[in-house]
Every structure is written in structure tokens, then in C-alpha cells.
Protein backbone atom coordinates (compact mmCIF):
# COMPACT_ATOMS: atom_id res chain seq x y z
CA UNK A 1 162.95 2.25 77.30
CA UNK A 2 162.79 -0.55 79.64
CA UNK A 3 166.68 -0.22 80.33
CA UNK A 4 166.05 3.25 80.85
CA UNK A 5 162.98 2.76 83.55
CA UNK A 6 165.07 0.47 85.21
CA UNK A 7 168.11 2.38 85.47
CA UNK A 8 165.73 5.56 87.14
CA UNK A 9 164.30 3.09 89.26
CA UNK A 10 167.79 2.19 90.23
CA UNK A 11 168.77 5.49 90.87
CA UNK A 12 166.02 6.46 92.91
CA UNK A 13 166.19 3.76 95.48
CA UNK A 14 169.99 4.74 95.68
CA UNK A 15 169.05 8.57 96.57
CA UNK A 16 166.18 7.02 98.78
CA UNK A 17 168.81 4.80 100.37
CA UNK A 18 171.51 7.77 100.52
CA UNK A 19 171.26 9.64 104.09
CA UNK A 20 170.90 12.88 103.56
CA UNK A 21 174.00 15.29 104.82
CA UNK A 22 173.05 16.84 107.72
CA UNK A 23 173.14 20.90 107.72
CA UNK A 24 176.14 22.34 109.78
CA UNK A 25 175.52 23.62 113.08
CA UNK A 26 176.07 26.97 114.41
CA UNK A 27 174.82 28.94 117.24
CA UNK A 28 172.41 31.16 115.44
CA UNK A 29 170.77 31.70 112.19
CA UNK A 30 170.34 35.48 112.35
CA UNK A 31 168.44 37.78 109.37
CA UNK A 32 169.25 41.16 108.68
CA UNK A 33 166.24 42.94 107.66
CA UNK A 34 167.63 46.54 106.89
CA UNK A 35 164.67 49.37 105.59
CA UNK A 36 165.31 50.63 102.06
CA UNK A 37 162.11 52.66 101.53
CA UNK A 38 161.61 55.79 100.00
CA UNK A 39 162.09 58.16 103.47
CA UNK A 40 165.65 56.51 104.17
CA UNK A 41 167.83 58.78 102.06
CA UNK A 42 171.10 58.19 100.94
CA UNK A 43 172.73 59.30 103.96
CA UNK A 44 170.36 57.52 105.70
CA UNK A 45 170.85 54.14 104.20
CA UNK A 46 174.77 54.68 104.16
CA UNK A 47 174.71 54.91 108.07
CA UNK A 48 173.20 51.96 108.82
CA UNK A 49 174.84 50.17 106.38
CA UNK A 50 178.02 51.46 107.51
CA UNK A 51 177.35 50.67 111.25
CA UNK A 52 176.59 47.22 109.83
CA UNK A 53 180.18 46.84 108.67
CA UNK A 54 181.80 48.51 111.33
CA UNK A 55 180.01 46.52 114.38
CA UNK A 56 181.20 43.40 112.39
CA UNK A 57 184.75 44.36 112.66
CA UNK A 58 184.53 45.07 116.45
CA UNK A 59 186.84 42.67 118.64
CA UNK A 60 183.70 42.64 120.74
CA UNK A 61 181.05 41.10 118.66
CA UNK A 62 183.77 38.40 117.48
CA UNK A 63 184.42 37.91 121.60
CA UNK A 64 180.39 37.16 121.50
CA UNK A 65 180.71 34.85 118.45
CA UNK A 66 182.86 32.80 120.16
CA UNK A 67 181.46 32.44 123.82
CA UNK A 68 179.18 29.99 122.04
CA UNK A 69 179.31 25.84 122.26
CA UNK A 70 180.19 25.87 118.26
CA UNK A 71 182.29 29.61 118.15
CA UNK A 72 179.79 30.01 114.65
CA UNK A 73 177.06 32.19 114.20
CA UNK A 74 175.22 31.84 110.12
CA UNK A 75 174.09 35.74 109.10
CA UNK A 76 171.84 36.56 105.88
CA UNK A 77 170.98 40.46 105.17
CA UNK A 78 168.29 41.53 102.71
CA UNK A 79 167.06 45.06 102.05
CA UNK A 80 163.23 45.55 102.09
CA UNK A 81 160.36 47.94 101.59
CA UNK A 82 156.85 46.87 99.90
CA UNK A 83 155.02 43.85 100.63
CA UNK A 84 157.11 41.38 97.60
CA UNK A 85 160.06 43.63 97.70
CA UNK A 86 163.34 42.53 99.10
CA UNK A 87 166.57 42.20 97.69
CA UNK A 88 169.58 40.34 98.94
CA UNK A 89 172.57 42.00 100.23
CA UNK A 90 174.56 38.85 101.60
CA UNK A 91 173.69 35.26 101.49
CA UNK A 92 174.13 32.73 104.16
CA UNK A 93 177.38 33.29 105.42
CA UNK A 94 179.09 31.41 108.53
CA UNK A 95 181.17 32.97 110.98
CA UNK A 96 183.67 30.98 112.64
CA UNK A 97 186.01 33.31 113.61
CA UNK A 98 187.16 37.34 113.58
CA UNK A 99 188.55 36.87 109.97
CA UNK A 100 185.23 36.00 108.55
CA UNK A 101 183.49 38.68 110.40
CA UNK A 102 185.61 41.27 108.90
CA UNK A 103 184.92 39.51 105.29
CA UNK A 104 181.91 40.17 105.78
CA UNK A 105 182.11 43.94 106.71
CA UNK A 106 183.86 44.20 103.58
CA UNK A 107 180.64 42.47 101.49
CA UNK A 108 178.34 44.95 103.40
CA UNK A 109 180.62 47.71 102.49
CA UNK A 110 180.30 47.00 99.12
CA UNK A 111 176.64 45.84 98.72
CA UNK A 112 174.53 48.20 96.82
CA UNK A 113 171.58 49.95 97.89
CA UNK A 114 169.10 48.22 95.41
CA UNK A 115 165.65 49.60 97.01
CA UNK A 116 164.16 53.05 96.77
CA UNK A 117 160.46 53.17 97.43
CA UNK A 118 157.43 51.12 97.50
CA UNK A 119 155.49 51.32 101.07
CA UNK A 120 156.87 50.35 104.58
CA UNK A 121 156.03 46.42 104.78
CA UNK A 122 157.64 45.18 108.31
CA UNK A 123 155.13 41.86 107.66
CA UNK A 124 156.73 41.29 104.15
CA UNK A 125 159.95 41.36 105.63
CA UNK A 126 159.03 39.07 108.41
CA UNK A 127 158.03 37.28 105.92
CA UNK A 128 160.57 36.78 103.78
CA UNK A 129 162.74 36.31 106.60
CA UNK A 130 160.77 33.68 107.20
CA UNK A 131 161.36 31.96 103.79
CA UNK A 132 165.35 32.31 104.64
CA UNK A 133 165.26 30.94 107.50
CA UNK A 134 163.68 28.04 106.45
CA UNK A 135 166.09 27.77 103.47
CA UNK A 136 169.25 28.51 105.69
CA UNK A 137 172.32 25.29 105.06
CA UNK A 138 172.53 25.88 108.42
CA UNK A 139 171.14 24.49 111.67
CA UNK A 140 171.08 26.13 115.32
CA UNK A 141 169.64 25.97 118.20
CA UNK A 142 168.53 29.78 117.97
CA UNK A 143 166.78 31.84 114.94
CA UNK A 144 166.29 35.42 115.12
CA UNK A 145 164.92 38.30 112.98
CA UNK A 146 166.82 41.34 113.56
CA UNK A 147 164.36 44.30 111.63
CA UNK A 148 165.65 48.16 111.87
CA UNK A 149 163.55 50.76 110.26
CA UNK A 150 162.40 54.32 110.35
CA UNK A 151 158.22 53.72 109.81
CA UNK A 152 155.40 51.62 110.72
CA UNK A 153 153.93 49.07 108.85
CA UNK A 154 151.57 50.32 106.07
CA UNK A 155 151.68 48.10 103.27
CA UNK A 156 150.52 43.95 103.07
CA UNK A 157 149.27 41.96 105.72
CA UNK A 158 149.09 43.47 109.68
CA UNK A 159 152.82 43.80 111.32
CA UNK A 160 151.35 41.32 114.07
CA UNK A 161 149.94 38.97 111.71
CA UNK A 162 153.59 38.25 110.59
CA UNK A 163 154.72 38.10 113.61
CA UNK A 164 152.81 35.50 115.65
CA UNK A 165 153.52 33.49 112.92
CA UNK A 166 157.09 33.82 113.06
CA UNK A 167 156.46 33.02 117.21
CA UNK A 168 154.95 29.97 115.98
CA UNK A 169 158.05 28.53 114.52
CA UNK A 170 160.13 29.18 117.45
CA UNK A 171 161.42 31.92 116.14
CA UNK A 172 162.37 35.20 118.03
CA UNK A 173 162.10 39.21 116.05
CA UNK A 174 163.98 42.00 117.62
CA UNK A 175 163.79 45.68 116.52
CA UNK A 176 166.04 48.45 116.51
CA UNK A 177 163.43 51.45 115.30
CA UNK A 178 165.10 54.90 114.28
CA UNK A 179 162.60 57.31 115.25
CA UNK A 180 163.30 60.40 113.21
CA UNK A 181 160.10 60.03 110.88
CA UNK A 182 158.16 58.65 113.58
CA UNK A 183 158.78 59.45 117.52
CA UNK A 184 156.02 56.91 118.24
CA UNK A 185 157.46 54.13 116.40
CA UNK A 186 159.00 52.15 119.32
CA UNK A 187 155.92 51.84 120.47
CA UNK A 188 154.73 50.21 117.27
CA UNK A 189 157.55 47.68 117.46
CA UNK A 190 156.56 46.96 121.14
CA UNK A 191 153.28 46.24 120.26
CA UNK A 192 153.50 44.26 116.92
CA UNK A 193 156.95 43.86 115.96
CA UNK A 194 159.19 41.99 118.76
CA UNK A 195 158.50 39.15 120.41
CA UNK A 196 159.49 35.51 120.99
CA UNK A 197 162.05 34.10 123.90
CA UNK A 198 164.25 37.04 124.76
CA UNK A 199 163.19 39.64 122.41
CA UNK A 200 164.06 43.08 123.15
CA UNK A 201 164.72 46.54 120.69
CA UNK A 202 166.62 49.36 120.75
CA UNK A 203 164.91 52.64 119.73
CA UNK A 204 167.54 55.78 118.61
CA UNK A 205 166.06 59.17 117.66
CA UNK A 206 168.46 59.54 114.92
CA UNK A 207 169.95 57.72 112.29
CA UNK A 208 173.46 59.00 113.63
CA UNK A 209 172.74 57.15 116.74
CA UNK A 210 172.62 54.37 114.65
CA UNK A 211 175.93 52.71 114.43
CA UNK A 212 176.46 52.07 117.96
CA UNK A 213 173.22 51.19 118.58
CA UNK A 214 173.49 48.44 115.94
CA UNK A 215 176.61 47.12 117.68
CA UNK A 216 175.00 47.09 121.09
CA UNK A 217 172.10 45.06 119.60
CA UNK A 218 174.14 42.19 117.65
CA UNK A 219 176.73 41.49 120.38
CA UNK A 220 173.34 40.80 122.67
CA UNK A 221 171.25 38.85 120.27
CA UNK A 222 174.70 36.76 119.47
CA UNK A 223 175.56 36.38 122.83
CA UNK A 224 171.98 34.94 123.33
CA UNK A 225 171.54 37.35 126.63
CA UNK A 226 169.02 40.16 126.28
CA UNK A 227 169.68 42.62 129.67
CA UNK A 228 167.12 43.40 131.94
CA UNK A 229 164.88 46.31 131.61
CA UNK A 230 165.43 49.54 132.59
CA UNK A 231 164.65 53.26 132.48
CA UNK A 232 167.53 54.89 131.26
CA UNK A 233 169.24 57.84 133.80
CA UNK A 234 166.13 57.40 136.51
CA UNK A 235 168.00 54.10 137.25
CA UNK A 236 171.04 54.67 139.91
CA UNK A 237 172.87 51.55 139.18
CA UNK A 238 172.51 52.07 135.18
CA UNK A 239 174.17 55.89 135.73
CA UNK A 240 177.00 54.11 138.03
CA UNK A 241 177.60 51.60 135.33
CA UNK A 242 177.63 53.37 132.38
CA UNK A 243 180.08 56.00 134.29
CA UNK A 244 182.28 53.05 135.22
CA UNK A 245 182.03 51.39 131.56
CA UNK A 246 180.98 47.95 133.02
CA UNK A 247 177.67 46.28 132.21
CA UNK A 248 177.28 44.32 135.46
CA UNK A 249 174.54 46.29 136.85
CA UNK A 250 172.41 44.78 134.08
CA UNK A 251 173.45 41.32 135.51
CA UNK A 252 174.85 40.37 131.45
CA UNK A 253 176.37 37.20 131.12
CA UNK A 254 178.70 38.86 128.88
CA UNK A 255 181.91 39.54 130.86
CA UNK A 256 183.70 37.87 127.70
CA UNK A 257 182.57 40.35 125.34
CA UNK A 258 181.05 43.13 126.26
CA UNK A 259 182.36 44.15 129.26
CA UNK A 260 186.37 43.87 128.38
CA UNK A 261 185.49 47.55 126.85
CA UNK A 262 186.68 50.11 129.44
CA UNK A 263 184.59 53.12 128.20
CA UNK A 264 181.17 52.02 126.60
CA UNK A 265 178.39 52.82 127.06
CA UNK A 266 175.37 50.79 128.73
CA UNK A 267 172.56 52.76 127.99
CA UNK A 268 173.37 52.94 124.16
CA UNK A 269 169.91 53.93 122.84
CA UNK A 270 168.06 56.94 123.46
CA UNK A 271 166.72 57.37 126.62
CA UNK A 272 164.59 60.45 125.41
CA UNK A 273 162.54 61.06 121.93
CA UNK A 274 159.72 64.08 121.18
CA UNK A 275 159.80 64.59 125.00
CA UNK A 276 158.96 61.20 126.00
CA UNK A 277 161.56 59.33 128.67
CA UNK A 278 162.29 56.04 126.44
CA UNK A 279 162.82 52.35 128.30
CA UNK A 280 164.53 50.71 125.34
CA UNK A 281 164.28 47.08 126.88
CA UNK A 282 161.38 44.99 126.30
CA UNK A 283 162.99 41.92 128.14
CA UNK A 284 161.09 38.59 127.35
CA UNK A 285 159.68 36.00 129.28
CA UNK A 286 160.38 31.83 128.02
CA UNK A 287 156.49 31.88 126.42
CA UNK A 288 157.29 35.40 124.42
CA UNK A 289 155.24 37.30 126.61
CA UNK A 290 156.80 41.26 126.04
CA UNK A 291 157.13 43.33 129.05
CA UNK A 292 155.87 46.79 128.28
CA UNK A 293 158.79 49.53 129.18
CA UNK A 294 156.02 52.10 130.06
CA UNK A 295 153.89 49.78 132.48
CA UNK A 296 155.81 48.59 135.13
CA UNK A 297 155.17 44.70 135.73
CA UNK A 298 152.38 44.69 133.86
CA UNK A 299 152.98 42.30 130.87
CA UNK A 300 150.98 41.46 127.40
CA UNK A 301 150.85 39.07 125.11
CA UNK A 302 153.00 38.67 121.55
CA UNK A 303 149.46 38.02 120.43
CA UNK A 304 148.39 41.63 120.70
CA UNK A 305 146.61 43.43 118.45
């Protein structure tokens, strides 16, 4: 016994005295919170997963991983619905280059839709973002929630709640809301969904509008650049752009991936929902102060209730 004591006490001071590896740095640790509940059908669910997959194996969003000082971004994807239900999809995987990007469209592609019902809990997927996040083997300079779904929050704690604490951290939640359930849901997001240094969302009015939506919205939050905002076709220079296929009129810093696409579209996103004109961009200010899309320069705080 006293050989035994001594050898733990031995082996302690050695881990004690053993530096800890430090975590491998990428650009971005970035959670995929994808809504399973019980009004995504299907179809439903197999369109965004599918645009998932497909934006992954675009030459564009691998341009965007590698603009950054490490060419790495670190991705995890969970399905969610109720307040202590989410299921993994993919664990922390690294990018490093186009070949991993398409692996992982392939593990998407074959992840299986594991959720059906239980309430719409945005906070309990905040939340458990939260918890990955914190668990990542990864380290970077950025961390961002990316959260698409069709409803508002109605189950666990307030949206908001979950969200300033995810401010807190540093961390930054952006929303892509499908508004086919809910026309009004954008402005739920706005108001207690998004926020943090550069935070933006993309509302669509359809779940078909989803795929290239979803691409628009991961090639900006990898790039690290969310574009100004605008108002859709009132906006001259947006019309002239998005005819021409270039993104400059948004002043991107993306020339390396975004704009080598002759042909696409800047104003992915609907611009229109249950006859209301829809400003998809919520730029950010550095203290995560959300510019409302419907109120000019008027600005609130993340803290809103």
C-alpha cells in the first residue's frame, strides 16, 4: 500500500509537471444547429440537409476556407428540437483543404435524420452549442453559432436568455430563418436570436430557397465578412450588382471567393415574405449592437427583450 501511494503520488506530479498539448488552431469553430422538429417534414429536412452538403462541395466556400491566416476552419452539426433534445450529426471535424470539405458533404449526406418532434427550443440549442464549443479540440480566434429553423422559440428558457449568454463568451449567433410556418419569424431572430460582432441572418420564404441561401451564409461567416445592409431591389447599386454577378457594391472583402462566380446572385435571400419588403442584413457593430433592417440607423441592443 505504501508502494502503491507512492507510485500515484509519483504519477501525479509527472501529469502536474507534463504541459498540457495545446489545442490546434484554426480560423473558426463554427456549430451547425439544423431544426428537426415536428413541422420540418421529410422533404423539408432533406433540403436543408442537402444544401448543407452541396454548399460544402462548392469551389467557393473552400476559396473562403482558405483566405484565412491558418487555411482551417473546425465545423460540428447537431440536429435539435425540445429544450434537452439534440442529436449529433458530425463531430468536430477540421477543414484544411477542398478534399476535407467534400468528406464532409459526404458525412452530411449520409447522416440520419434522428429528431421528429418535441417543441421548437432555439435557447436549448444555443445552449448546447454552447457546451460544444466549449468542448471543441480546437482553438480559434472566432466562434460562431450558425441556427436555421422554421419557428420561434416555444419551449425552455427565453430565446434571448440564451443568447446574451452566448454574447458573454465572445461568441457570435447568426440565423438563417425559413419563413414558411412563420412569415414573422425573421423578426424573431432579429430581436432574440442574432447577435454578437458581425452577426447577420438570412431569412428565405421557402425551404426551396434554402440551399443557396445556406451557401451564401457559410462562405460569409467563414470568410469572417458580414456585408453591409441593404434593402433588397429598392437599392440601385444592389440591382447593378446582382445583374453584373459581382458583390462589390456590398464593399465584401471577398474578391477571393465569392466574387470569382460570374453569375450569382447578391441578394440571395428573399427580399419579399406575406407582403412585407424583407432587409435580410442585420450588420453588427464591434459591441454586438444589431442594426434593425426595418429602422433605418436606429440601432438596439443584443440585450433586448
Amino acid at each position: 500500500m505504501p508502494l502503491r501511494r507512492a507510485l500515484l503520488g509519483l504519477a501525479a506530479l509527472w501529469l502536474l509537471a507534463t504541459p498540457a498539448r495545446a489545442a490546434e488552431e484554426v480560423d473558426l469553430l463554427l456549430v451547425l444547429a439544423v431544426d428537426a422538429s415536428g413541422s420540418v417534414s421529410e422533404e423539408r429536412f432533406r433540403l436543408q440537409w442537402q444544401g448543407y452538403a452541396d454548399a460544402f462541395r462548392d469551389p467557393r466556400l473552400h476559396a473562403a476556407i482558405a483566405s484565412g491566416p491558418s487555411g482551417s476552419i473546425a465545423v460540428a452539426m447537431f440536429q435539435w428540437t425540445g429544450p434537452a433534445m439534440q442529436v449529433p450529426s458530425v463531430p468536430w471535424t477540421r477543414l484544411p483543404d477542398a478534399a476535407a470539405a467534400t468528406a464532409l458533404a459526404r458525412r452530411i449526406e449520409a447522416a440520419p435524420r434522428l429528431l421528429f418532434g418535441g417543441g421548437t427550443s432555439i435557447s436549448g440549442a444555443i445552449d448546447h452549442a454552447m457546451r460544444l464549443l466549449a468542448a471543441a479540440p480546437y482553438q480559434a480566434p472566432r466562434q460562431v453559432i450558425d441556427v436555421s429553423g422554421d419557428g420561434a422559440n416555444n419551449r425552455g428558457r427565453p430565446a434571448w436568455q440564451a443568447r446574451d449568454a452566448a454574447l458573454a463568451q465572445g461568441v457570435t449567433i447568426n440565423g438563417l430563418p425559413i419563413l414558411a410556418m412563420e412569415w414573422s419569424l425573421d423578426e424573431h431572430y432579429r430581436e432574440q436570436v442574432i447577435g454578437g460582432p458581425g452577426a447577420f441572418m438570412i431569412p428565405v420564404a421557402s425551404f426551396e430557397e434554402f440551399p443557396a441561401a445556406v451557401l451564401r451564409k457559410l462562405v460569409t461567416e467563414i470568410a469572417g465578412t458580414a456585408p453591409q445592409r441593404f434593402s433588397g431591389a429598392r437599392n440601385p447599386s444592389i440591382a447593378a450588382a446582382t445583374s453584373a454577378g459581382v458583390c462589390t457594391a456590398m464593399k465584401w472583402p471577398l474578391s477571393s471567393a465569392w466574387n470569382r462566380a460570374p453569375g450569382i446572385a447578391c441578394a440571395i435571400g428573399s427580399t419579399s415574405a406575406g407582403g412585407r419588403n424583407l432587409s435580410w442584413m442585420p450588420a453588427s457593430n464591434s459591441v454586438g449592437q444589431a442594426i434593425l433592417p426595418y429602422s433605418g440607423a436606429r440601432s438596439v441592443s443584443t440585450s433586448m427583450r
